[in-house]
PDB file of N, CA and C in Angstrom:
ATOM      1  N   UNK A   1      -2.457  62.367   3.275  1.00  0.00           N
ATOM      2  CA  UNK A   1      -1.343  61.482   3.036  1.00  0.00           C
ATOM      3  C   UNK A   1      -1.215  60.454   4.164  1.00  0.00           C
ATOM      4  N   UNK A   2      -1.558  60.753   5.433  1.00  0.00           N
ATOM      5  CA  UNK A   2      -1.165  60.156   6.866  1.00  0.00           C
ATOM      6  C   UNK A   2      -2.164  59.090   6.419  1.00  0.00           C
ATOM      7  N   UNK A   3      -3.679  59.359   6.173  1.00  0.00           N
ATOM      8  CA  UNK A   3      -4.606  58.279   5.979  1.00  0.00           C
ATOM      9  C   UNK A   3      -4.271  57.601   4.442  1.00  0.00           C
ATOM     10  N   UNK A   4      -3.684  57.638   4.127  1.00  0.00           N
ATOM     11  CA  UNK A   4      -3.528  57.000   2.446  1.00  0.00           C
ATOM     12  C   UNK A   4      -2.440  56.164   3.100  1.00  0.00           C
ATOM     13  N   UNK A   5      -1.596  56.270   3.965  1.00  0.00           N
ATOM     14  CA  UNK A   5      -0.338  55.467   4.267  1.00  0.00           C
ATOM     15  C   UNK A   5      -0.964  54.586   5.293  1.00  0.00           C
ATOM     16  N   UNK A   6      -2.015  54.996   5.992  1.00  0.00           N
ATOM     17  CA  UNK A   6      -2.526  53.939   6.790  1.00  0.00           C
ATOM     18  C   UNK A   6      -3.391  52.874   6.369  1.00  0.00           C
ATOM     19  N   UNK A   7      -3.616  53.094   5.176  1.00  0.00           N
ATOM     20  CA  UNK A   7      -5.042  52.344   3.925  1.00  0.00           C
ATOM     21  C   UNK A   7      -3.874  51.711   3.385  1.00  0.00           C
ATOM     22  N   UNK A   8      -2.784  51.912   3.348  1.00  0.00           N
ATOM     23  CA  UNK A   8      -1.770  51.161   2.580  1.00  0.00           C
ATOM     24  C   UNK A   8      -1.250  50.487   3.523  1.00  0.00           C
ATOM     25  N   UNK A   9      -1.166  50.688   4.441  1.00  0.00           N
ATOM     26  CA  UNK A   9      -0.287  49.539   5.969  1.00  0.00           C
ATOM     27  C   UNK A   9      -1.654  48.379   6.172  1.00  0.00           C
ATOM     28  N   UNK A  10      -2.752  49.159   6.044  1.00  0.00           N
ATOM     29  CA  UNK A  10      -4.186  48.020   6.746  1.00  0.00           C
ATOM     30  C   UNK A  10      -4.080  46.814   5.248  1.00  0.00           C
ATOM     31  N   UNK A  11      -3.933  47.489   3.774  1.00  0.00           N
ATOM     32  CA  UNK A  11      -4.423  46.551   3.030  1.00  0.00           C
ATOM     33  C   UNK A  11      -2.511  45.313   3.324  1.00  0.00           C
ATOM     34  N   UNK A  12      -1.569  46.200   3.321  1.00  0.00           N
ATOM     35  CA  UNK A  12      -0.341  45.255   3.200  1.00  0.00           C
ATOM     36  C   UNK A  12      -0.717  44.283   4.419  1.00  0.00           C
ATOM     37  N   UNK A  13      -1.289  44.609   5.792  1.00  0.00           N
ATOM     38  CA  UNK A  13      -1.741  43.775   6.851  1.00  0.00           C
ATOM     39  C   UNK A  13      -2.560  42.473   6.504  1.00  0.00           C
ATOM     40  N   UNK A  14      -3.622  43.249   5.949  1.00  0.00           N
ATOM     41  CA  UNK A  14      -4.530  42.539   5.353  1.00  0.00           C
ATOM     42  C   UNK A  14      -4.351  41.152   3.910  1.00  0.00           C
ATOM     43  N   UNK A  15      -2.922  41.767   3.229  1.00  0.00           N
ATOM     44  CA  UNK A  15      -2.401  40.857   2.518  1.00  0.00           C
ATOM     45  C   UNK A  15      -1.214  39.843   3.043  1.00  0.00           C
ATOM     46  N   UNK A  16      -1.061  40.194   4.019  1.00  0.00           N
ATOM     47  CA  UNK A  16       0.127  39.440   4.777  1.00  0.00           C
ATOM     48  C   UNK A  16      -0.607  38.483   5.536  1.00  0.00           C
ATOM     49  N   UNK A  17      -1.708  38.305   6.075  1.00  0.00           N
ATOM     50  CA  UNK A  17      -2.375  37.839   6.680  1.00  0.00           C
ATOM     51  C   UNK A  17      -3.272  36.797   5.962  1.00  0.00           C
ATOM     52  N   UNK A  18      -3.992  37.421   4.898  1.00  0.00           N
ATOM     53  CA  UNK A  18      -4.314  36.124   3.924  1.00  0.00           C
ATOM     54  C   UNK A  18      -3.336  35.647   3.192  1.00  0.00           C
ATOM     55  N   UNK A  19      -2.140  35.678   3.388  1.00  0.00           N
ATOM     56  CA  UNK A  19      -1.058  34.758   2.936  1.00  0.00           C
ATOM     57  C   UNK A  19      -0.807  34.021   3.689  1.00  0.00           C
ATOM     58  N   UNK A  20      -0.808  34.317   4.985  1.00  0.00           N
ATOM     59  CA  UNK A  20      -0.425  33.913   6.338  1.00  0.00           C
ATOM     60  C   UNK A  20      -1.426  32.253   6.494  1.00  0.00           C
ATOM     61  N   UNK A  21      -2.913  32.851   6.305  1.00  0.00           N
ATOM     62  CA  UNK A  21      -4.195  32.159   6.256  1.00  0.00           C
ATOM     63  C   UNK A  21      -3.662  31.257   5.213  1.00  0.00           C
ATOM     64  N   UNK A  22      -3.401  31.452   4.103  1.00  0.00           N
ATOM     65  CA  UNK A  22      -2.960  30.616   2.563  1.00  0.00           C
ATOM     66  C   UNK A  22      -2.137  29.471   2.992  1.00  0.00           C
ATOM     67  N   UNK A  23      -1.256  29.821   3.980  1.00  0.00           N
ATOM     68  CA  UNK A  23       0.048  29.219   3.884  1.00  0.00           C
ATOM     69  C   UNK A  23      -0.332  28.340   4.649  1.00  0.00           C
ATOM     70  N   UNK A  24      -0.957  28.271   5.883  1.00  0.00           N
ATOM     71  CA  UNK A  24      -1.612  27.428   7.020  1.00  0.00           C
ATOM     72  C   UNK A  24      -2.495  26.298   6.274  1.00  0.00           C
ATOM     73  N   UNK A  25      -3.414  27.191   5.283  1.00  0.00           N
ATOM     74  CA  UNK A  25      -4.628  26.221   5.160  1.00  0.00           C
ATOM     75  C   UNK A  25      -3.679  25.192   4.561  1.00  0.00           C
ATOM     76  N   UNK A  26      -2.471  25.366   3.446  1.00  0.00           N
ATOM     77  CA  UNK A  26      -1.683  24.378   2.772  1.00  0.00           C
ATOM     78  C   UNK A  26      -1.083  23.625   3.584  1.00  0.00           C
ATOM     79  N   UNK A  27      -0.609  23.467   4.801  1.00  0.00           N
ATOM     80  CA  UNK A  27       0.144  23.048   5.425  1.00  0.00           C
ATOM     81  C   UNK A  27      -1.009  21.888   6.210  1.00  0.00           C
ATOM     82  N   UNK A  28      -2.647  22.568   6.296  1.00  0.00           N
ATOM     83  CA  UNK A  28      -3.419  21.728   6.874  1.00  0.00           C
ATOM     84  C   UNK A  28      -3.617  21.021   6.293  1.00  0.00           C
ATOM     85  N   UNK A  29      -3.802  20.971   4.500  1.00  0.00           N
ATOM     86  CA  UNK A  29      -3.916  20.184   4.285  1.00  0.00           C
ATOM     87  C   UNK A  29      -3.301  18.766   3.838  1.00  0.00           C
ATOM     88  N   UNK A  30      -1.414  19.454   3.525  1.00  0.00           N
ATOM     89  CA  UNK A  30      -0.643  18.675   3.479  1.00  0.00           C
ATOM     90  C   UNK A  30      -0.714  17.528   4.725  1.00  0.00           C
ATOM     91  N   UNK A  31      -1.102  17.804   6.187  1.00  0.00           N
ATOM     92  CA  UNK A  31      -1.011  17.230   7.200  1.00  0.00           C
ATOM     93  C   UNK A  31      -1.968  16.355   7.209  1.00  0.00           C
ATOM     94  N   UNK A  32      -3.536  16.420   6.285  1.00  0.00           N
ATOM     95  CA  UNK A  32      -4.225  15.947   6.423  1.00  0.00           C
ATOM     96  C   UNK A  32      -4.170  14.805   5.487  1.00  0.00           C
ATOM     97  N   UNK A  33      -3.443  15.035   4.321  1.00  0.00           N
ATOM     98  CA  UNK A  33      -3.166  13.863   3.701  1.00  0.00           C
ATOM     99  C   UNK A  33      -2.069  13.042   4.202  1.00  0.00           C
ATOM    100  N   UNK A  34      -1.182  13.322   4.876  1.00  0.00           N
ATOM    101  CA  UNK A  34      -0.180  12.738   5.304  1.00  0.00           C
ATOM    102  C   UNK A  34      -1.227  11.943   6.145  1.00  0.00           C
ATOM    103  N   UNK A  35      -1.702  12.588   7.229  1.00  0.00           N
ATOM    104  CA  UNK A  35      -2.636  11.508   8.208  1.00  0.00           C
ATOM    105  C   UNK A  35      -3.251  10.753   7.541  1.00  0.00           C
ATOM    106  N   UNK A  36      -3.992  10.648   6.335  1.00  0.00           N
ATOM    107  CA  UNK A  36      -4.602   9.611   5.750  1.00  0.00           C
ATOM    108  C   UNK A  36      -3.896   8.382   5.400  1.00  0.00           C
ATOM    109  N   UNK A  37      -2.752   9.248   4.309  1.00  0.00           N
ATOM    110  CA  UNK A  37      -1.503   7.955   4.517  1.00  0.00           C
ATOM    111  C   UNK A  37      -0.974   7.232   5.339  1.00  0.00           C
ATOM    112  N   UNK A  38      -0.825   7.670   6.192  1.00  0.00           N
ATOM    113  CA  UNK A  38      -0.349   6.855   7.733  1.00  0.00           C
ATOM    114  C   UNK A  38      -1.537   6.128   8.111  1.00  0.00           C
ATOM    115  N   UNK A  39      -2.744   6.668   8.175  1.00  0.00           N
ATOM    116  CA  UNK A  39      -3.808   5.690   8.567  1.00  0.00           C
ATOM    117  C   UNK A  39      -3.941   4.510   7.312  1.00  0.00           C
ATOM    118  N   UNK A  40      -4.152   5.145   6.243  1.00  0.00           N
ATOM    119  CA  UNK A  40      -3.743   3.806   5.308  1.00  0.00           C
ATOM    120  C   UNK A  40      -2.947   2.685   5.577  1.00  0.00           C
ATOM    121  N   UNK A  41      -1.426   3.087   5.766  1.00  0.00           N
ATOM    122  CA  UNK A  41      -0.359   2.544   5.968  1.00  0.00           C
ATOM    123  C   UNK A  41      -0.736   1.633   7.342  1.00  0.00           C
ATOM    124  N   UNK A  42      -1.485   1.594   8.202  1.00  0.00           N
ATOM    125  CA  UNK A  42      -1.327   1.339   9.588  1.00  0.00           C
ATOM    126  C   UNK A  42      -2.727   0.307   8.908  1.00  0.00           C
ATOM    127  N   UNK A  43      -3.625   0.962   8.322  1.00  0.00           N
ATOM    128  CA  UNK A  43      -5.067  -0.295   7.754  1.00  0.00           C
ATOM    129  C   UNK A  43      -4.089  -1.602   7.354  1.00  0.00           C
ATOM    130  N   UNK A  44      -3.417  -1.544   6.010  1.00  0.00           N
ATOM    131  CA  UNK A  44      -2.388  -2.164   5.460  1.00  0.00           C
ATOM    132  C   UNK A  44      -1.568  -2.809   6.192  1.00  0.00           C
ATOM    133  N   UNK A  45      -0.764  -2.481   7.318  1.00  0.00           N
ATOM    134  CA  UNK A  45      -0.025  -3.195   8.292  1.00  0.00           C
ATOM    135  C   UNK A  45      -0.956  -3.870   9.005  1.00  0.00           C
ATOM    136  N   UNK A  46      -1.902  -3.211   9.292  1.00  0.00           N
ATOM    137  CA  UNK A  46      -2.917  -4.461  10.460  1.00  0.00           C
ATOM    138  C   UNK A  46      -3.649  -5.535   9.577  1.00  0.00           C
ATOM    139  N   UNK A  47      -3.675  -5.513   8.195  1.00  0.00           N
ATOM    140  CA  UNK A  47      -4.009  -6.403   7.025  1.00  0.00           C
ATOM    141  C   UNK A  47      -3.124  -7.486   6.932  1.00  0.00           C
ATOM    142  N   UNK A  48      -1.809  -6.930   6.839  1.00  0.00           N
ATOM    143  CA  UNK A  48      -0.734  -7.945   6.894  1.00  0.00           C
ATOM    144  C   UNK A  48      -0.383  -8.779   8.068  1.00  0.00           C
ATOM    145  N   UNK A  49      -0.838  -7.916   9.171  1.00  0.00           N
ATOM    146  CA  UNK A  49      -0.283  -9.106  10.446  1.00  0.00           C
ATOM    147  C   UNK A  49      -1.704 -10.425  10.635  1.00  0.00           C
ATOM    148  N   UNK A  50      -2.936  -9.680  10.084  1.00  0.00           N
ATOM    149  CA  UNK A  50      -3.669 -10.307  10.569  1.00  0.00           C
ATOM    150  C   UNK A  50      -4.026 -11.404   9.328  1.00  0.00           C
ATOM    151  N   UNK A  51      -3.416 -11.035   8.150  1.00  0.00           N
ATOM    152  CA  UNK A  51      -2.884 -12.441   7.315  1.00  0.00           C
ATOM    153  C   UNK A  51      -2.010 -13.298   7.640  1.00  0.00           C
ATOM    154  N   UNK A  52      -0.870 -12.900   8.262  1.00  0.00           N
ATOM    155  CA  UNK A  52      -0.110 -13.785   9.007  1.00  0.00           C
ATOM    156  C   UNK A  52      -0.542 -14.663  10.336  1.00  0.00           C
ATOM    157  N   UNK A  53      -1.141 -13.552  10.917  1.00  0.00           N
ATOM    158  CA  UNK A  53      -1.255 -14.573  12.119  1.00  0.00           C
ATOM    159  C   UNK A  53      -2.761 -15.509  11.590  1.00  0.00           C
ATOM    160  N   UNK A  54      -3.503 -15.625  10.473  1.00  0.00           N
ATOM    161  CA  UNK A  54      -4.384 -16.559   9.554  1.00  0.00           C
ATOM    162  C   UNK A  54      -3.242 -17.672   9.468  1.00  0.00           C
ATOM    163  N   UNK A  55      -2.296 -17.077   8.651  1.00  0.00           N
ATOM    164  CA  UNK A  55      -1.527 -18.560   8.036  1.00  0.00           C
ATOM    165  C   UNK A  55      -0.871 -19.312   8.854  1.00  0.00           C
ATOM    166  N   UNK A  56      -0.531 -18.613  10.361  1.00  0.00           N
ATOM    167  CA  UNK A  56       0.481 -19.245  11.644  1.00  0.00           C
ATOM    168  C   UNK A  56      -0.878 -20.377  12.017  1.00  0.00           C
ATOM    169  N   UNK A  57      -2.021 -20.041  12.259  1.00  0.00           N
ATOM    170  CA  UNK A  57      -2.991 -20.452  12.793  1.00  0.00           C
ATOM    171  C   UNK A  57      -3.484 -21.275  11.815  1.00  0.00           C
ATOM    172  N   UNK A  58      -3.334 -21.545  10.367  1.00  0.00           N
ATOM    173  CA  UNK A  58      -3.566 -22.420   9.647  1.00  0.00           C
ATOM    174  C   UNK A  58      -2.404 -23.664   9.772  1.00  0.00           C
ATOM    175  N   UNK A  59      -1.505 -23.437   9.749  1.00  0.00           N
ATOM    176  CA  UNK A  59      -0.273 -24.011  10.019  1.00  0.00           C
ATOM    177  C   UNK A  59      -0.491 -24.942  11.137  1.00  0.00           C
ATOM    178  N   UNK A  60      -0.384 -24.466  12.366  1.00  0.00           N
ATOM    179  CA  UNK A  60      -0.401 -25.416  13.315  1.00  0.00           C
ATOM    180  C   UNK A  60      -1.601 -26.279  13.028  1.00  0.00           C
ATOM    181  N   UNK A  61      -2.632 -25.492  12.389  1.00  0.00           N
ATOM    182  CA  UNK A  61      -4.015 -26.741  12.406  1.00  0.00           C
ATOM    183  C   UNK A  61      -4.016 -27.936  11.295  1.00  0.00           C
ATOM    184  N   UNK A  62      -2.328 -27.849  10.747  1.00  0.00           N
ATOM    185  CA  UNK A  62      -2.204 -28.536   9.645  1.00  0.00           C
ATOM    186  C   UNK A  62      -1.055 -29.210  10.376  1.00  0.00           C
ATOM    187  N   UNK A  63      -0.762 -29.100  10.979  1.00  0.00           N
ATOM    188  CA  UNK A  63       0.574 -29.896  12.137  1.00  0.00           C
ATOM    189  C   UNK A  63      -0.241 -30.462  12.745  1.00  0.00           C
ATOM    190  N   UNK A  64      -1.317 -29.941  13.799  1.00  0.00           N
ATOM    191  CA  UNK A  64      -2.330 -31.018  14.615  1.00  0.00           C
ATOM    192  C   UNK A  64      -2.687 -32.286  13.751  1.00  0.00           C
ATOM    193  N   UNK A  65      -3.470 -31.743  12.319  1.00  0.00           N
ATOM    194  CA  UNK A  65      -3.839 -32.553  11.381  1.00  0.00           C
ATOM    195  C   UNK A  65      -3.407 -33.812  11.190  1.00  0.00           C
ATOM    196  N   UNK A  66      -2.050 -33.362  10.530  1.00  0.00           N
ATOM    197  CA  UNK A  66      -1.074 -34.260  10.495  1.00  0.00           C
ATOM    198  C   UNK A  66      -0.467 -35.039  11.787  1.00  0.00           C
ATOM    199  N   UNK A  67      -0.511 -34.601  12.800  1.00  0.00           N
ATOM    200  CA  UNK A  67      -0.466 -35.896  14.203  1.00  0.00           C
ATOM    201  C   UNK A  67      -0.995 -36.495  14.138  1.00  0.00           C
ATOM    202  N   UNK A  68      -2.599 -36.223  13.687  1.00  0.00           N
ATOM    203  CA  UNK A  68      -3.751 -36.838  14.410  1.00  0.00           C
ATOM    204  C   UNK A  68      -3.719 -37.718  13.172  1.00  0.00           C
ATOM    205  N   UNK A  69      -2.998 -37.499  12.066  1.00  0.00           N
ATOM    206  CA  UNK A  69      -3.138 -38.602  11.015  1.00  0.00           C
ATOM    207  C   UNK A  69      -1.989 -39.212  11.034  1.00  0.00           C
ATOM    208  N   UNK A  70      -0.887 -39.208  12.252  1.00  0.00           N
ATOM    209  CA  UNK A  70      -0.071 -40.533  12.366  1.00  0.00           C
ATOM    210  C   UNK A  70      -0.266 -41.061  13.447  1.00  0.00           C
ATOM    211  N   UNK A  71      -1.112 -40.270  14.349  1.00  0.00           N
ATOM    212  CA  UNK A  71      -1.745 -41.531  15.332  1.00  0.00           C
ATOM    213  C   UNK A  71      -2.510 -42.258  15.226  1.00  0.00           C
ATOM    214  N   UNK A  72      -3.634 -41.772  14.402  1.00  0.00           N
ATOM    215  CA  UNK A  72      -4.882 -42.416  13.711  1.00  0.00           C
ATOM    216  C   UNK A  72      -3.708 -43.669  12.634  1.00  0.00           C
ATOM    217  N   UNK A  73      -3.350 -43.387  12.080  1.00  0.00           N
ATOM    218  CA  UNK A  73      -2.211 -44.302  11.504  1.00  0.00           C
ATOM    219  C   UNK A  73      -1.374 -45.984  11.975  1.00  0.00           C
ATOM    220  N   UNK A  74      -0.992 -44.882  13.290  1.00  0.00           N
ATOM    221  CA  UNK A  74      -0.027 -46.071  14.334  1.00  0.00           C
ATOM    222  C   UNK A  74      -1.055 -46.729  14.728  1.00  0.00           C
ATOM    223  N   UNK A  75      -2.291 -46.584  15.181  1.00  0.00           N
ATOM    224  CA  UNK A  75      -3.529 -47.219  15.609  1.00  0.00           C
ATOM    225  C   UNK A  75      -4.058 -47.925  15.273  1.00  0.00           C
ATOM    226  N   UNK A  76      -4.437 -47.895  13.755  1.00  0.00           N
ATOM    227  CA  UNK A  76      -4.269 -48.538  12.723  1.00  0.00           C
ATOM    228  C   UNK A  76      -3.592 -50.019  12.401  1.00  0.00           C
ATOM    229  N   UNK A  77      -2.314 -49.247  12.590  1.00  0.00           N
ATOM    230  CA  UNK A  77      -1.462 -50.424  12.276  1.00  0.00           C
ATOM    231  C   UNK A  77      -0.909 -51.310  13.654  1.00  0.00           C
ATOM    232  N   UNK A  78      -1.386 -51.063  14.747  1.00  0.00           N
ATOM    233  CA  UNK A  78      -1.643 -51.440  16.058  1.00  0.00           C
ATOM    234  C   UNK A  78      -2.810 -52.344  15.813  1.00  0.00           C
ATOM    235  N   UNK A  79      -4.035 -51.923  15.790  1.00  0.00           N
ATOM    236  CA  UNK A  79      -4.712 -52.935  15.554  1.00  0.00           C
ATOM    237  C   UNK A  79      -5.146 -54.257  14.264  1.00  0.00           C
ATOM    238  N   UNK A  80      -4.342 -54.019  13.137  1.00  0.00           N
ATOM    239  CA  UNK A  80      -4.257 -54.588  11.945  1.00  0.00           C
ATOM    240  C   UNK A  80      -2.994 -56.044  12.640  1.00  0.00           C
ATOM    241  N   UNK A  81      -2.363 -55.209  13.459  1.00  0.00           N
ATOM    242  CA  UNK A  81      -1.001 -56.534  14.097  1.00  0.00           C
ATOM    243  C   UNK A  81      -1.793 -57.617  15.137  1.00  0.00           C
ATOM    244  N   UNK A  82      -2.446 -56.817  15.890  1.00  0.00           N
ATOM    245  CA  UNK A  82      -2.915 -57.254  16.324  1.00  0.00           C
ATOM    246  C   UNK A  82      -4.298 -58.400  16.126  1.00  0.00           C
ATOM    247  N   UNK A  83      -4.844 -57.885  15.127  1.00  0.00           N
ATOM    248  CA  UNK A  83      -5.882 -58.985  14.576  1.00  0.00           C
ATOM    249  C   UNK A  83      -5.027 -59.868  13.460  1.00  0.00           C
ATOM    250  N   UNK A  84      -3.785 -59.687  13.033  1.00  0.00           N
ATOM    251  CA  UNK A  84      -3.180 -60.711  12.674  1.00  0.00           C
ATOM    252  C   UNK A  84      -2.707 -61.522  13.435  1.00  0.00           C
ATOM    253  N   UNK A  85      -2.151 -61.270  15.121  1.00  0.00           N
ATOM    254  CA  UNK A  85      -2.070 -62.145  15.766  1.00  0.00           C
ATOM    255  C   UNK A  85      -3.201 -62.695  16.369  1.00  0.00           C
ATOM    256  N   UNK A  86      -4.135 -62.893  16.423  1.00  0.00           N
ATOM    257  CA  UNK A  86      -5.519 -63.158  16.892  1.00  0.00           C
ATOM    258  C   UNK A  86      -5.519 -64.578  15.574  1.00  0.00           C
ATOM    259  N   UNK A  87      -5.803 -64.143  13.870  1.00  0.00           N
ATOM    260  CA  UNK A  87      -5.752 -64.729  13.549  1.00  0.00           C
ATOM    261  C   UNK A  87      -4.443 -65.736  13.226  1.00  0.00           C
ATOM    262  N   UNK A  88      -3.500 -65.747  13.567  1.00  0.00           N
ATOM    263  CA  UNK A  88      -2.087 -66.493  13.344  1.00  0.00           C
ATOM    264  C   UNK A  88      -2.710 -67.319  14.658  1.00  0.00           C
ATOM    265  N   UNK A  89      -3.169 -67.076  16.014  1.00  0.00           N
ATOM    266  CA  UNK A  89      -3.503 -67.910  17.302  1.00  0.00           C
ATOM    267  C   UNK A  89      -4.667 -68.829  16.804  1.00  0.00           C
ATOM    268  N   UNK A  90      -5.435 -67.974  16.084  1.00  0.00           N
ATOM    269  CA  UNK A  90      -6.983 -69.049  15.978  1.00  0.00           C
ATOM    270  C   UNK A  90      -6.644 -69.874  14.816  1.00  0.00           C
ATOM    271  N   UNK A  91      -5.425 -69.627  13.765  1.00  0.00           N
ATOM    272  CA  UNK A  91      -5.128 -70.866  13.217  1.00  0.00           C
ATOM    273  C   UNK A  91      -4.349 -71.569  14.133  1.00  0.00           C
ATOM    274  N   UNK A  92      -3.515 -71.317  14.386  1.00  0.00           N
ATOM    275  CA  UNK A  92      -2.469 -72.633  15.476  1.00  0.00           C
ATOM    276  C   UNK A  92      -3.705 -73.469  16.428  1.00  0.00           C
ATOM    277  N   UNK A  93      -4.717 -72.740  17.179  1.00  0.00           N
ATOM    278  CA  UNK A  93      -6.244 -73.167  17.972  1.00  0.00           C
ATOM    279  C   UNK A  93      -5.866 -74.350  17.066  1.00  0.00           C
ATOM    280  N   UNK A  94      -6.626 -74.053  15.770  1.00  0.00           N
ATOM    281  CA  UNK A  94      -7.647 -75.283  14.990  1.00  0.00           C
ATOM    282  C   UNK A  94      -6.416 -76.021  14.485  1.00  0.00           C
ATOM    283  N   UNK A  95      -5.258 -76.140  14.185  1.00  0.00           N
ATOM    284  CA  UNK A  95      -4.559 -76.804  13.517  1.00  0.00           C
ATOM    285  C   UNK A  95      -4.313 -77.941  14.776  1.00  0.00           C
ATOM    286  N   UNK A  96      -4.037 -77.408  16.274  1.00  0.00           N
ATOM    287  CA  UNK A  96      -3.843 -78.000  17.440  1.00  0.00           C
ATOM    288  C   UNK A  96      -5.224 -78.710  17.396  1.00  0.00           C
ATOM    289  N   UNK A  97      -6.269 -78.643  17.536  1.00  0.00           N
ATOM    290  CA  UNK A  97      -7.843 -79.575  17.074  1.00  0.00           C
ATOM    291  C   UNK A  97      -8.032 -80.528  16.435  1.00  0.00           C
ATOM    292  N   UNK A  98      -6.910 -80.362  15.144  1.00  0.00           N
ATOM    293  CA  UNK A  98      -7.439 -81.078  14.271  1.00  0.00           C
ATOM    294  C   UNK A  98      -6.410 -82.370  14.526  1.00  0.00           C
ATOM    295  N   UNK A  99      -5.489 -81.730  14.886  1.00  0.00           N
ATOM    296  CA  UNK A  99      -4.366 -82.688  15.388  1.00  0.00           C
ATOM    297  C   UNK A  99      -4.727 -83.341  16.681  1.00  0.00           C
ATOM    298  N   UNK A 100      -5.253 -82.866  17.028  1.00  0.00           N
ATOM    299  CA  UNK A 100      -6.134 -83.941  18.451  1.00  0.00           C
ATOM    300  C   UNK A 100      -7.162 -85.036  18.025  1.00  0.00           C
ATOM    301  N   UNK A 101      -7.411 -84.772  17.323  1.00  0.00           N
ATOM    302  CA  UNK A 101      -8.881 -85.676  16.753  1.00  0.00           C
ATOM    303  C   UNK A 101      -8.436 -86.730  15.981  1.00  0.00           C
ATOM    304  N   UNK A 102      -6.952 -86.142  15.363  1.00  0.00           N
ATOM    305  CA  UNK A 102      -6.803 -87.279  14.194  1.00  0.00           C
ATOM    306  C   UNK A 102      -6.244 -88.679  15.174  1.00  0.00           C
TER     307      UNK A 102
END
């Protein structure tokens, strides 16, 4: 009887223990998907910042852009005034010429 109660304490040991084992491995693996998710989640967040900081960095190169196409602009129209006064002078020149001669 003493050994039948001890074959019955080793197997209840023995079943408490692979429950024990059961319960762990579930918990490892709950943890292990959780870690995946979070690493997902963290892929995904570093996806998103590094789309943003694309479009911040597109942005300003579309602000430079746009300077450089109202200086290129004013420059433009700087030198367009300017060769109109060139030509407004080289007519008054010849009109003053012609009026000398006559």
């Amino acid at each position: 009887m003493a050994l039948q109660n001890a074959n019955e304490d080793k197997r209840r040991t023995i079943n408490e223990f692979q429950m024990r084992i059961q319960d762990l491995t579930t918990q490892i693996q709950r943890l292990e998907g959780k870690n995946q998710e979070d690493l997902l989640q963290q892929k995904l967040q570093l996806g998103k910042e590094h789309i943003n900081q694309m479009n911040e960095l597109k942005s300003r190169q579309m602000e430079d852009i746009r300077g450089q196409q109202l200086a290129y602009n004013t420059h433009l129209e700087a030198v367009r005034a300017d060769h109109e006064r060139a030509l407004a002078l080289e007519i008054e020149k010849q009109t003053i010429q012609q009026q000398s001669n006559i």
